[in-house]
C-alpha atoms as a PDB file:
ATOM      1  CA  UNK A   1      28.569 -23.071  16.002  1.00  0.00           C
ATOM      2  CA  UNK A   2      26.414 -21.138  13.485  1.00  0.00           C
ATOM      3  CA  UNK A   3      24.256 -18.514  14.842  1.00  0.00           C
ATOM      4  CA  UNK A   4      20.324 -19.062  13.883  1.00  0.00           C
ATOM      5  CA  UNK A   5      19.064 -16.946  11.281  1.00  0.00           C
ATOM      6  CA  UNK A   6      15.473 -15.201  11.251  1.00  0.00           C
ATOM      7  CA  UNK A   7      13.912 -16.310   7.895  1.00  0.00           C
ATOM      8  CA  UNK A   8      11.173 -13.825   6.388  1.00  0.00           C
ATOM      9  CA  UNK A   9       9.673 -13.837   2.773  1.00  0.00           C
ATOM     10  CA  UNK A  10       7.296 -12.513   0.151  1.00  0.00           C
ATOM     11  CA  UNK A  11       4.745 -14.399  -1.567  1.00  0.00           C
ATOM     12  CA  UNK A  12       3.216 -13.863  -5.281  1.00  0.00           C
ATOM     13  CA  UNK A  13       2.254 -14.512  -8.253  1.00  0.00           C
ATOM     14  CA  UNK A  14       3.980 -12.858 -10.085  1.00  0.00           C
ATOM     15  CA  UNK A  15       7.092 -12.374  -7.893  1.00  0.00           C
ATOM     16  CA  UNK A  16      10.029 -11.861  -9.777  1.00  0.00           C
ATOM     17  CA  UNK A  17       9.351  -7.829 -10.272  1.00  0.00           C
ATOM     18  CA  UNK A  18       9.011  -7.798  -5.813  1.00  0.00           C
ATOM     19  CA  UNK A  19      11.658  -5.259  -4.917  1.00  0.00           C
ATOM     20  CA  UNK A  20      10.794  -6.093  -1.285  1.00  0.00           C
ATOM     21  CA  UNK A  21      14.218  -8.789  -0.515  1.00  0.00           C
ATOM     22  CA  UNK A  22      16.392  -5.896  -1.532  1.00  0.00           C
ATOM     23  CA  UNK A  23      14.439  -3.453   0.511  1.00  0.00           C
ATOM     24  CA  UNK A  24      14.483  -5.753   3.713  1.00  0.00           C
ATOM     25  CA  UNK A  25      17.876  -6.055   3.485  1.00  0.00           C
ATOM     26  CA  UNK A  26      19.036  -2.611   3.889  1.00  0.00           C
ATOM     27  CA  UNK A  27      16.806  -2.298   6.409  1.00  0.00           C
ATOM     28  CA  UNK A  28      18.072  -5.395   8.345  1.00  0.00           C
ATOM     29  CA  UNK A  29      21.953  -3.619   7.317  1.00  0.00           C
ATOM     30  CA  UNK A  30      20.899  -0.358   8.353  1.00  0.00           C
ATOM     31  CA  UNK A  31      19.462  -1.288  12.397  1.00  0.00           C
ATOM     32  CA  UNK A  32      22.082  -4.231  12.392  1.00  0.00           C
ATOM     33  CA  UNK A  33      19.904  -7.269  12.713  1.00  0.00           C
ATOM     34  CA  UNK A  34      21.148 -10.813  10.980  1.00  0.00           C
ATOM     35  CA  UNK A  35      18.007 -12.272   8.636  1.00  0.00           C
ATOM     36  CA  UNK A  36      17.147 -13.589   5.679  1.00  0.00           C
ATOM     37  CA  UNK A  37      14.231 -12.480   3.389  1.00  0.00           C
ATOM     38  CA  UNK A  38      13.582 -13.988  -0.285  1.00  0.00           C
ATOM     39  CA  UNK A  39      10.889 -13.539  -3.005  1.00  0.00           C
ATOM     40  CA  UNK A  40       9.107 -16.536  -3.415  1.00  0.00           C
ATOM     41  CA  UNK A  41       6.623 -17.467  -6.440  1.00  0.00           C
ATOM     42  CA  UNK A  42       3.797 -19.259  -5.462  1.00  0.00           C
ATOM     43  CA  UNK A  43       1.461 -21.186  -7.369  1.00  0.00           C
ATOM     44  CA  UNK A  44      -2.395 -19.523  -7.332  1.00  0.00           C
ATOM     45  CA  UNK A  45      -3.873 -22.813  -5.998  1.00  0.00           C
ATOM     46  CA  UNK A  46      -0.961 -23.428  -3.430  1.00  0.00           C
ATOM     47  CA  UNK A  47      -1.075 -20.343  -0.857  1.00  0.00           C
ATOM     48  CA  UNK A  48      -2.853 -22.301   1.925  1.00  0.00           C
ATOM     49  CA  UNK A  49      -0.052 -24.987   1.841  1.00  0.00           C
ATOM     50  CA  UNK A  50       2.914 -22.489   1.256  1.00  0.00           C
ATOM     51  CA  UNK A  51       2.323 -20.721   4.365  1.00  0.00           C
ATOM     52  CA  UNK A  52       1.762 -23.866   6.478  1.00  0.00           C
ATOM     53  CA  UNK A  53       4.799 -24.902   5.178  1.00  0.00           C
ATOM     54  CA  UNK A  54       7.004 -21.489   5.940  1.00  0.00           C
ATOM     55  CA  UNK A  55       5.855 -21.591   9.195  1.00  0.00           C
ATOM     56  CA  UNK A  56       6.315 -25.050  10.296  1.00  0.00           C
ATOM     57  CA  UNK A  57       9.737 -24.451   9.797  1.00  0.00           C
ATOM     58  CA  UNK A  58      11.654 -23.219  13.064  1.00  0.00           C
ATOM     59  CA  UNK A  59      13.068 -19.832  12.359  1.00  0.00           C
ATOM     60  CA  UNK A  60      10.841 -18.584   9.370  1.00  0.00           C
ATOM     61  CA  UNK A  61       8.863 -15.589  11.143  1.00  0.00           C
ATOM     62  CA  UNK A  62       7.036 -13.188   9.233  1.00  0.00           C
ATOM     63  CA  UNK A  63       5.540 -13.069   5.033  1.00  0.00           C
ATOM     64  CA  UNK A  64       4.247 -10.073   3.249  1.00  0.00           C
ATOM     65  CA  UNK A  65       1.791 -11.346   0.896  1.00  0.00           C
ATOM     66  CA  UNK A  66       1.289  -9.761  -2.696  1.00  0.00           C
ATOM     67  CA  UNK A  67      -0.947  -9.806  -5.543  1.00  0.00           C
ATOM     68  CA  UNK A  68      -3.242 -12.356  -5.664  1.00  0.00           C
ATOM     69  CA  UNK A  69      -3.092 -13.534  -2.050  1.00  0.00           C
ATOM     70  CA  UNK A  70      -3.829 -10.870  -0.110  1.00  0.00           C
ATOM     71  CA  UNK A  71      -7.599 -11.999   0.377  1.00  0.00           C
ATOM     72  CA  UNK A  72      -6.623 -15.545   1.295  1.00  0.00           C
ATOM     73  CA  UNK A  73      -4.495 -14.368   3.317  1.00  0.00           C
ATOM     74  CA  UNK A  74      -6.969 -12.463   5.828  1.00  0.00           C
ATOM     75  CA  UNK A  75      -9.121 -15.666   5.193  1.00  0.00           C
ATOM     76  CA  UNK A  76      -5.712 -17.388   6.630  1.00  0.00           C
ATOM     77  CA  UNK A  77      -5.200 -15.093   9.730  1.00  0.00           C
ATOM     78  CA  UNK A  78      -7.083 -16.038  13.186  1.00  0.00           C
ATOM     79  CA  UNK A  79      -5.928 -12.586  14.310  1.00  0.00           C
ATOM     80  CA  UNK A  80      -6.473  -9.360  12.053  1.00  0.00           C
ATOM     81  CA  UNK A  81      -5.570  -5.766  13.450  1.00  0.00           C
ATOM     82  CA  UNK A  82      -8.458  -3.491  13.116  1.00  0.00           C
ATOM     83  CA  UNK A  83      -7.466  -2.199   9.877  1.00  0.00           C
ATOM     84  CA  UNK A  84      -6.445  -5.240   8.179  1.00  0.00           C
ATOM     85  CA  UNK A  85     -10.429  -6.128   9.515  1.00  0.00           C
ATOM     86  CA  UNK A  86     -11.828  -3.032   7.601  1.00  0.00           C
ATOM     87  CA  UNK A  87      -9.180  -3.793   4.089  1.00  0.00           C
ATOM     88  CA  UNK A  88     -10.894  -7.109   3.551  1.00  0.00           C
ATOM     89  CA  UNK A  89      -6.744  -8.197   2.955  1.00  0.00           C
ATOM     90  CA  UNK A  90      -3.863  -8.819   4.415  1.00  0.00           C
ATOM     91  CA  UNK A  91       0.061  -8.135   3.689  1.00  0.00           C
ATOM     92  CA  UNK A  92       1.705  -8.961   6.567  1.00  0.00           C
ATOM     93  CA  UNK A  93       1.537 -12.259   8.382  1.00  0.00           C
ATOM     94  CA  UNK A  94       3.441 -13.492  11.755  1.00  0.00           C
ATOM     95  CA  UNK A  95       3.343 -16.366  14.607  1.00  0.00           C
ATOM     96  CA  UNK A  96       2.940 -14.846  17.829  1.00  0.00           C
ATOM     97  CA  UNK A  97       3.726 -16.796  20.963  1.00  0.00           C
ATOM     98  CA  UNK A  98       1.076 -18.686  21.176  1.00  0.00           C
ATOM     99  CA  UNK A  99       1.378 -19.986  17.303  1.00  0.00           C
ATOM    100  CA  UNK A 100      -1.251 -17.812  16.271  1.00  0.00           C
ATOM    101  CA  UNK A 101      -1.347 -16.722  12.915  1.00  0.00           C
ATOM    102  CA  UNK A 102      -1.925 -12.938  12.545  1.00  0.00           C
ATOM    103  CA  UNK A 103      -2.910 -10.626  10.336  1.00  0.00           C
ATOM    104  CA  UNK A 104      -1.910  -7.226   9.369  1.00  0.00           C
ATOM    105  CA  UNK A 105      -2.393  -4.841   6.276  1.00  0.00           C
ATOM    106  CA  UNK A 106       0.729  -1.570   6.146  1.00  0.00           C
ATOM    107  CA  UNK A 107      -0.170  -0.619   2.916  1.00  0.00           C
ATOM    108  CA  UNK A 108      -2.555   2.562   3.954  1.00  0.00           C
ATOM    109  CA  UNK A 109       0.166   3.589   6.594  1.00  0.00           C
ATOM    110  CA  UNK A 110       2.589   3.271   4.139  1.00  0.00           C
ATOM    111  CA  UNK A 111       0.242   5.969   1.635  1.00  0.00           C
ATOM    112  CA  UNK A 112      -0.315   8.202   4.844  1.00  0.00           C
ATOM    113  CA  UNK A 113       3.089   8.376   6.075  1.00  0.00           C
ATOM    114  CA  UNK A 114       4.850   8.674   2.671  1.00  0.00           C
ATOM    115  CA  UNK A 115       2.377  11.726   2.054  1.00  0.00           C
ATOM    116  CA  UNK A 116       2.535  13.582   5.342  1.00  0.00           C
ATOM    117  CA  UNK A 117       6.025  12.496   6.749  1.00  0.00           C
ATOM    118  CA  UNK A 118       7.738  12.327   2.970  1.00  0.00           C
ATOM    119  CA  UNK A 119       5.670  14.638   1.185  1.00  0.00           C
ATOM    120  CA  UNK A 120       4.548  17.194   3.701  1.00  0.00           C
ATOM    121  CA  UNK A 121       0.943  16.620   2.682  1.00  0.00           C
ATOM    122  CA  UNK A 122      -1.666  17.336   5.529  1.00  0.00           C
ATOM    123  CA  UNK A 123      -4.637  15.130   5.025  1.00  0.00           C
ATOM    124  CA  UNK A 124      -6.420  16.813   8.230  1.00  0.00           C
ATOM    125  CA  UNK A 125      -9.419  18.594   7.092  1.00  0.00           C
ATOM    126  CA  UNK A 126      -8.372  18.278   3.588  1.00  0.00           C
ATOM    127  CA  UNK A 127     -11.056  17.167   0.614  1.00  0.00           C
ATOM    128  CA  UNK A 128      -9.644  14.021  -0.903  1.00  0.00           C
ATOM    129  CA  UNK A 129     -10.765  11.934  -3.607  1.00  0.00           C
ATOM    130  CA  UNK A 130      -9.966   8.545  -3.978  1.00  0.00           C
ATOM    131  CA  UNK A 131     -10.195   6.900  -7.670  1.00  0.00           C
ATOM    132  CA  UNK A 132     -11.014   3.556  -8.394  1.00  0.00           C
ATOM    133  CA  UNK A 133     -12.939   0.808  -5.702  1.00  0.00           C
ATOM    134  CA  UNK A 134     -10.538  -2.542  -5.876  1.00  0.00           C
ATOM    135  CA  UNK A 135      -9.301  -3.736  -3.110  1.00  0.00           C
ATOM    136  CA  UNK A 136      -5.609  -1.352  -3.264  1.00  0.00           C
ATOM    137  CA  UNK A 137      -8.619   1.132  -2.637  1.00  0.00           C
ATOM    138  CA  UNK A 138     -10.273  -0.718   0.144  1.00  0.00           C
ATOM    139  CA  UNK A 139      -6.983  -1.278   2.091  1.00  0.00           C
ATOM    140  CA  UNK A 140      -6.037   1.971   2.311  1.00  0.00           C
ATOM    141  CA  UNK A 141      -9.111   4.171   3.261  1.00  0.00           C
ATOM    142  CA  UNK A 142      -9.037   3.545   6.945  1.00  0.00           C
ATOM    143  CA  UNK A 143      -5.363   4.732   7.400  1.00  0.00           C
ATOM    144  CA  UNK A 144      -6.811   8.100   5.500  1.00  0.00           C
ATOM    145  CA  UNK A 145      -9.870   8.368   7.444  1.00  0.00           C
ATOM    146  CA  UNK A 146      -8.169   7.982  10.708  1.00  0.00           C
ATOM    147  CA  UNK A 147      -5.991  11.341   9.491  1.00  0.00           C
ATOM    148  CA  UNK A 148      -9.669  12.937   9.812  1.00  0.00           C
ATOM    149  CA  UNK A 149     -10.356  14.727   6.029  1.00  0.00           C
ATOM    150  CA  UNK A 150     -13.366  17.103   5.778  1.00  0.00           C
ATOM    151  CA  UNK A 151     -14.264  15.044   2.794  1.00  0.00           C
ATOM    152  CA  UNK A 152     -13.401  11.352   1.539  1.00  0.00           C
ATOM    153  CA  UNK A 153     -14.944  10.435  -1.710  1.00  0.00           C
ATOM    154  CA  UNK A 154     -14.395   7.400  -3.583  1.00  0.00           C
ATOM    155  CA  UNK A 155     -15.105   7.987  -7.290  1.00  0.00           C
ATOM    156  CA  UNK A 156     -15.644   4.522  -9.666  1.00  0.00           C
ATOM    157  CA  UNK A 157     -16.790   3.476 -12.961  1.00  0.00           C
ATOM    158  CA  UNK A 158     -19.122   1.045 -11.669  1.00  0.00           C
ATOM    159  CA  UNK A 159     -20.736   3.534  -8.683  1.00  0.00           C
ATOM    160  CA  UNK A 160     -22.042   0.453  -6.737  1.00  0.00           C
ATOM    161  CA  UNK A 161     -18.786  -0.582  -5.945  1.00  0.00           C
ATOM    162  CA  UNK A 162     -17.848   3.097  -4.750  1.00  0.00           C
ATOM    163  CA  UNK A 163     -21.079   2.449  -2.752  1.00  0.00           C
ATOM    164  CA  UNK A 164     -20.138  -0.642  -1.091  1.00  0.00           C
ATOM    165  CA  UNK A 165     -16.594   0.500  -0.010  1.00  0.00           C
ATOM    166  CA  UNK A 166     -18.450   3.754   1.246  1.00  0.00           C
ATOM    167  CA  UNK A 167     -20.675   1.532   3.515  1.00  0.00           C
ATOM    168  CA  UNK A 168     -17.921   0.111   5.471  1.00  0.00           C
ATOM    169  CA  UNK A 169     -17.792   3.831   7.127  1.00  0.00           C
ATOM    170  CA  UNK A 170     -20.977   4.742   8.330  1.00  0.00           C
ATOM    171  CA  UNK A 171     -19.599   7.291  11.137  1.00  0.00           C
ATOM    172  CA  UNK A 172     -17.260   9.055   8.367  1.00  0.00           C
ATOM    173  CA  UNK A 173     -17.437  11.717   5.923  1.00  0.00           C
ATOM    174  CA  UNK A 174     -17.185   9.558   3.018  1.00  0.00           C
ATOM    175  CA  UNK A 175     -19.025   9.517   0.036  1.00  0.00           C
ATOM    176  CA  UNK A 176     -19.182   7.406  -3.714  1.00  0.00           C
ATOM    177  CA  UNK A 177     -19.445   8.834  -7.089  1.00  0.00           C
ATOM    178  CA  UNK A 178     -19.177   8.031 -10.627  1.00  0.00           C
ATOM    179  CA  UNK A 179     -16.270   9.727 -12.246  1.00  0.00           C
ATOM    180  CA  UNK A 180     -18.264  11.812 -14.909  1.00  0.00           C
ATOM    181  CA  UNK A 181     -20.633  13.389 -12.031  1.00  0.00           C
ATOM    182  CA  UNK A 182     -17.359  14.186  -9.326  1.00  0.00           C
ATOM    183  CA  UNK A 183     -17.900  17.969  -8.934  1.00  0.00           C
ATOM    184  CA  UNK A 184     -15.605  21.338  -7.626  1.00  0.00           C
ATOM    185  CA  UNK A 185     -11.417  20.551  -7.347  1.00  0.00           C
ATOM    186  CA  UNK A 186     -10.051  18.388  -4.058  1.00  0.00           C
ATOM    187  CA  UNK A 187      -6.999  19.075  -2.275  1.00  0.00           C
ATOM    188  CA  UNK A 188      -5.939  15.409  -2.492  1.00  0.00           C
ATOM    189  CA  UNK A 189      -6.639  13.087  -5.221  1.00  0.00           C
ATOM    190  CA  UNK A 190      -5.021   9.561  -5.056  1.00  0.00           C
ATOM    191  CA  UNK A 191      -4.802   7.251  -7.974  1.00  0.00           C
ATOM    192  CA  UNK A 192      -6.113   3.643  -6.941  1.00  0.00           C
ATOM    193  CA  UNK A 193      -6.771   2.501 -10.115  1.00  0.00           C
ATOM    194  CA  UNK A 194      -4.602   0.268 -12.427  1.00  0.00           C
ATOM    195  CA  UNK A 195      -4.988   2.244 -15.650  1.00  0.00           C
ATOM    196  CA  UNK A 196      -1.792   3.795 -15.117  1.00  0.00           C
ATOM    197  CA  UNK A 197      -0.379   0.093 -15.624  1.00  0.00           C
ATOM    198  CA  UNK A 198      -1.755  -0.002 -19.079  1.00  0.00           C
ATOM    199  CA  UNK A 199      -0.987   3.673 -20.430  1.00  0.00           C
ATOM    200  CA  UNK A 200      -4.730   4.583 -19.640  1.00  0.00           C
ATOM    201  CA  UNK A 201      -6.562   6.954 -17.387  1.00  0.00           C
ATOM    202  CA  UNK A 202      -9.819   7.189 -15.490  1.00  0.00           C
ATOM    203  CA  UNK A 203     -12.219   9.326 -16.700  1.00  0.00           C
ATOM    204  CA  UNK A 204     -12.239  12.063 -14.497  1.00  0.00           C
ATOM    205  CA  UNK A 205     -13.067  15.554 -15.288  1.00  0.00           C
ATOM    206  CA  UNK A 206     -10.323  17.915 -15.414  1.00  0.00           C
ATOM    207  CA  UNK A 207     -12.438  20.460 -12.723  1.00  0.00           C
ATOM    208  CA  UNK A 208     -10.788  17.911  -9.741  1.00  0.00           C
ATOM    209  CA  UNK A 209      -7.988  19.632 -10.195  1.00  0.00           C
ATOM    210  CA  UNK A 210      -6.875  23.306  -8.983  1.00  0.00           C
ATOM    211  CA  UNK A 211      -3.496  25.156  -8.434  1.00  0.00           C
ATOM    212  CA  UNK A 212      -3.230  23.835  -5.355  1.00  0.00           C
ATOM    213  CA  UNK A 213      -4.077  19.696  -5.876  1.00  0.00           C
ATOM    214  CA  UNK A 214      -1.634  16.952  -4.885  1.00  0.00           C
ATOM    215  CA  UNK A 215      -1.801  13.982  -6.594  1.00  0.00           C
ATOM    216  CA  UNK A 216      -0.836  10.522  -5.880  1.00  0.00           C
ATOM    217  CA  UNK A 217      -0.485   7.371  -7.924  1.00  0.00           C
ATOM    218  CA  UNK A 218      -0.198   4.180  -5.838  1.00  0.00           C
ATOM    219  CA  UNK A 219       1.657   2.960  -9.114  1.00  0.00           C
ATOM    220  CA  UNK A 220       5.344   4.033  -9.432  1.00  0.00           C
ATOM    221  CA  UNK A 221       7.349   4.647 -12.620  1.00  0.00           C
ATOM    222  CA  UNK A 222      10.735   5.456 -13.485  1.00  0.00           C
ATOM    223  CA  UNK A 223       9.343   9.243 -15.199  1.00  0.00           C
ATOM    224  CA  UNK A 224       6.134  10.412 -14.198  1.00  0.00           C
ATOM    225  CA  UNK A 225       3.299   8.155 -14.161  1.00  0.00           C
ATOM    226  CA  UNK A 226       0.688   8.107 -16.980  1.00  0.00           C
ATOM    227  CA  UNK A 227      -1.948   9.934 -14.104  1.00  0.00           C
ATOM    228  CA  UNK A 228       0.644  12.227 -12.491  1.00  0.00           C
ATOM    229  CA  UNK A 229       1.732  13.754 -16.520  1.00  0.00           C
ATOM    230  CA  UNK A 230      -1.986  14.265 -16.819  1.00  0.00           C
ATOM    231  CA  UNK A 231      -2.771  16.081 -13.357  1.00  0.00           C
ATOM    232  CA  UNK A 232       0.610  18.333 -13.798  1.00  0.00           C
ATOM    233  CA  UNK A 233      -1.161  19.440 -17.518  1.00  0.00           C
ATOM    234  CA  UNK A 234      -4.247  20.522 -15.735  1.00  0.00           C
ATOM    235  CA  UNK A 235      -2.217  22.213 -13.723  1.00  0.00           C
ATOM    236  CA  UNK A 236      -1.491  20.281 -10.079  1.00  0.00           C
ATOM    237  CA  UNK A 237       0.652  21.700  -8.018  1.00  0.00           C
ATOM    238  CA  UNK A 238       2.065  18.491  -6.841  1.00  0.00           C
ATOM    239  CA  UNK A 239       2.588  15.029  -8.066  1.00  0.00           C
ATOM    240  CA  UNK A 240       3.792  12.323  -5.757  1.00  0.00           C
ATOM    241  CA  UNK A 241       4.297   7.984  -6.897  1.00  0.00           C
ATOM    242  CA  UNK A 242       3.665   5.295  -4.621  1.00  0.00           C
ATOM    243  CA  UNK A 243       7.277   4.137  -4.841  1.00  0.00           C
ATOM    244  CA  UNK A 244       7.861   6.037  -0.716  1.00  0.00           C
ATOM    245  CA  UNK A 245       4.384   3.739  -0.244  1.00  0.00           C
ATOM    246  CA  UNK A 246       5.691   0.774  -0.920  1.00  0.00           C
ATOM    247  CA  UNK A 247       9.182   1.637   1.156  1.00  0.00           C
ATOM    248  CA  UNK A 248       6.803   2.757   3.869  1.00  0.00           C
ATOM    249  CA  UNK A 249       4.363  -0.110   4.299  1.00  0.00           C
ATOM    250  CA  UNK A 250       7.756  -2.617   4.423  1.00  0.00           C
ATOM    251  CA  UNK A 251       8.746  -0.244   7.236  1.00  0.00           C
ATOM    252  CA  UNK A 252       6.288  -0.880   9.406  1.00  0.00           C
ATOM    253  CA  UNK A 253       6.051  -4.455   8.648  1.00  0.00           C
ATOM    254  CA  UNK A 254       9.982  -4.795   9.352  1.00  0.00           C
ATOM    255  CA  UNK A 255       8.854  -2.825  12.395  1.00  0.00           C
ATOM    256  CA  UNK A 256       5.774  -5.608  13.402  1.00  0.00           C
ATOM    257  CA  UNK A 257       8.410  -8.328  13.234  1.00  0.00           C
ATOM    258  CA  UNK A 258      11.597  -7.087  14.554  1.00  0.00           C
ATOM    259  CA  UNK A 259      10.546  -4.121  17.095  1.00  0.00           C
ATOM    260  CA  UNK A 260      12.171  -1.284  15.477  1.00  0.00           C
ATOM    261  CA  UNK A 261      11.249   0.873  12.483  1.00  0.00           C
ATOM    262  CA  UNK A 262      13.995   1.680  10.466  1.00  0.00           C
ATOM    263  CA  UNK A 263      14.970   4.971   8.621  1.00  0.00           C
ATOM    264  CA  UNK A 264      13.243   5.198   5.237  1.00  0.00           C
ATOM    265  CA  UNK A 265      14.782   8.048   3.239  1.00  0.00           C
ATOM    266  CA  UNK A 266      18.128   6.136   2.577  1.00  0.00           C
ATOM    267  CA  UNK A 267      16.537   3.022   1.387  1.00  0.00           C
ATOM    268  CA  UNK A 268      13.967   4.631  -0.994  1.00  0.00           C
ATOM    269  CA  UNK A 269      16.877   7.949  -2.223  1.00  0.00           C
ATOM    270  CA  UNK A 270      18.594   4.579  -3.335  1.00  0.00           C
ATOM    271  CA  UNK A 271      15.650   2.637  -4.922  1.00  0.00           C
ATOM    272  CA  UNK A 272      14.707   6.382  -6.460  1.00  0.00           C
ATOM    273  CA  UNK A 273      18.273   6.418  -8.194  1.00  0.00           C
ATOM    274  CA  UNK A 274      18.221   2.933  -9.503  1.00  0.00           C
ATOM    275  CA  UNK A 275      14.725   3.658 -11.209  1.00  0.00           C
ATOM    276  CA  UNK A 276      16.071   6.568 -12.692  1.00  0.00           C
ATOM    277  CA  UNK A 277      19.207   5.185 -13.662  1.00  0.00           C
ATOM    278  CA  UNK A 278      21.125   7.491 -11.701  1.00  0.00           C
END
């Protein structure tokens, strides 16, 4: 008799890029677990019905949800963890026991833990500076907050939206800026933005940086990132990609669904080589 298999996916638009099935599968290799995850493209006016239709099927678990669904998806979820609450999206979604749909978001776990497990990067009581206000931004800010900077300022081209991402944290050191007017160096200075997908860069001033800066691009190249080749020529002393992000945030959805986080540094040394064309 053939034993059951756990079904899990991703859904996009686009999709074919997703490096997540080949990630979830040396995860499921490396903790021994028998599932099946797949990449599936979705068409933008079809979410709603392609995740009714995943999970009315016995078996088929958990979705992470990619660019553009992420919104819809929190729309989607009855249940949202307090974070996903504060992103405004969603990446993760899962049937609990009572058929509930819930709602996650990993991606700001996946930033903080690939800086300070990965990286060695403190973010206690450290001045950071966020760049750009779209919702990659917005999903990540509570994970950084809750590691309890001195400083968190998100810098923008349109300042209102800064503003409005600002608001969300009344209680918190947090702060919104325009990127001409960002003043003295930070200690952290993570690249939200998209320009590095287009060759470009925001317009900061070069004073963010000092000797001591790290700097992060949520983006991920196979050489340096547009950002991180700019912040090492003013002189950074660190520059990180957010390739260990995206291996981090499928860890801890791997570990929602299945009860057990499994070891990163294997999966993303490999992932790392293959880029690099090692």
């Amino acid at each position: 008799m053939a034993i059951p298999v756990d079904h899990y996916a991703v859904m996009g638009n686009p999709i074919e890029h997703s490096k997540s099935p080949r990630i979830h599968a040396m995860f499921a290799e490396s903790v021994g677990h028998r599932l099946s995850y797949n990449a599936q493209l979705v068409p933008v006016d079809d979410f709603e019905e392609a995740v009714k239709r995943f999970f009315d099927n016995g078996g088929y678990l958990g979705l992470s949800v990619t660019v553009p669904f992420k919104e819809q998806a929190w729309q989607l979820s009855t249940v949202r963890t307090g974070r996903a609450e504060k992103a405004g999206a969603v990446n993760t979604l899962w049937m609990d026991e009572q058929s509930t749909l819930n709602g996650d978001n990993t991606d700001g776990l996946g930033l903080v833990r690939d800086l300070t497990v990965n990286n060695s990067v403190s973010i206690k009581g450290a001045k950071v500076l966020v760049l750009g206000a779209g919702g990659a931004v917005r999903g990540v800010l509570e994970p950084i907050l809750a590691q309890e900077p001195s400083e968190l300022v998100i810098a923008n081209r349109t300042v209102s939206k800064a503003e409005t991402l600002a608001g969300l944290f009344p209680e918190q050191p947090v702060k919104a800026s325009g990127f001409s007017e960002l003043e003295g160096s930070f200690d952290i200075i993570i690249n939200g933005t998209s320009a590095s997908l287009h060759g470009d860069l925001p317009p900061v001033p070069a004073t963010v940086i000092a000797a001591s800066t790290c700097c992060y691009d949520m983006m991920y190249s196979a050489s340096n990132t547009v950002f991180n080749r700019w912040a090492l020529g003013q002189g950074a002393g660190a520059v990180i990609d957010g390739l260990g992000m995206l291996v981090e945030q499928a860890a801890e959805q791997f570990a929602i669904w299945r009860g057990v986080r499994p070891e990163t540094i294997p999966v993303l040394e490999m992932l790392r080589n293959e880029l690099s064309g090692g």
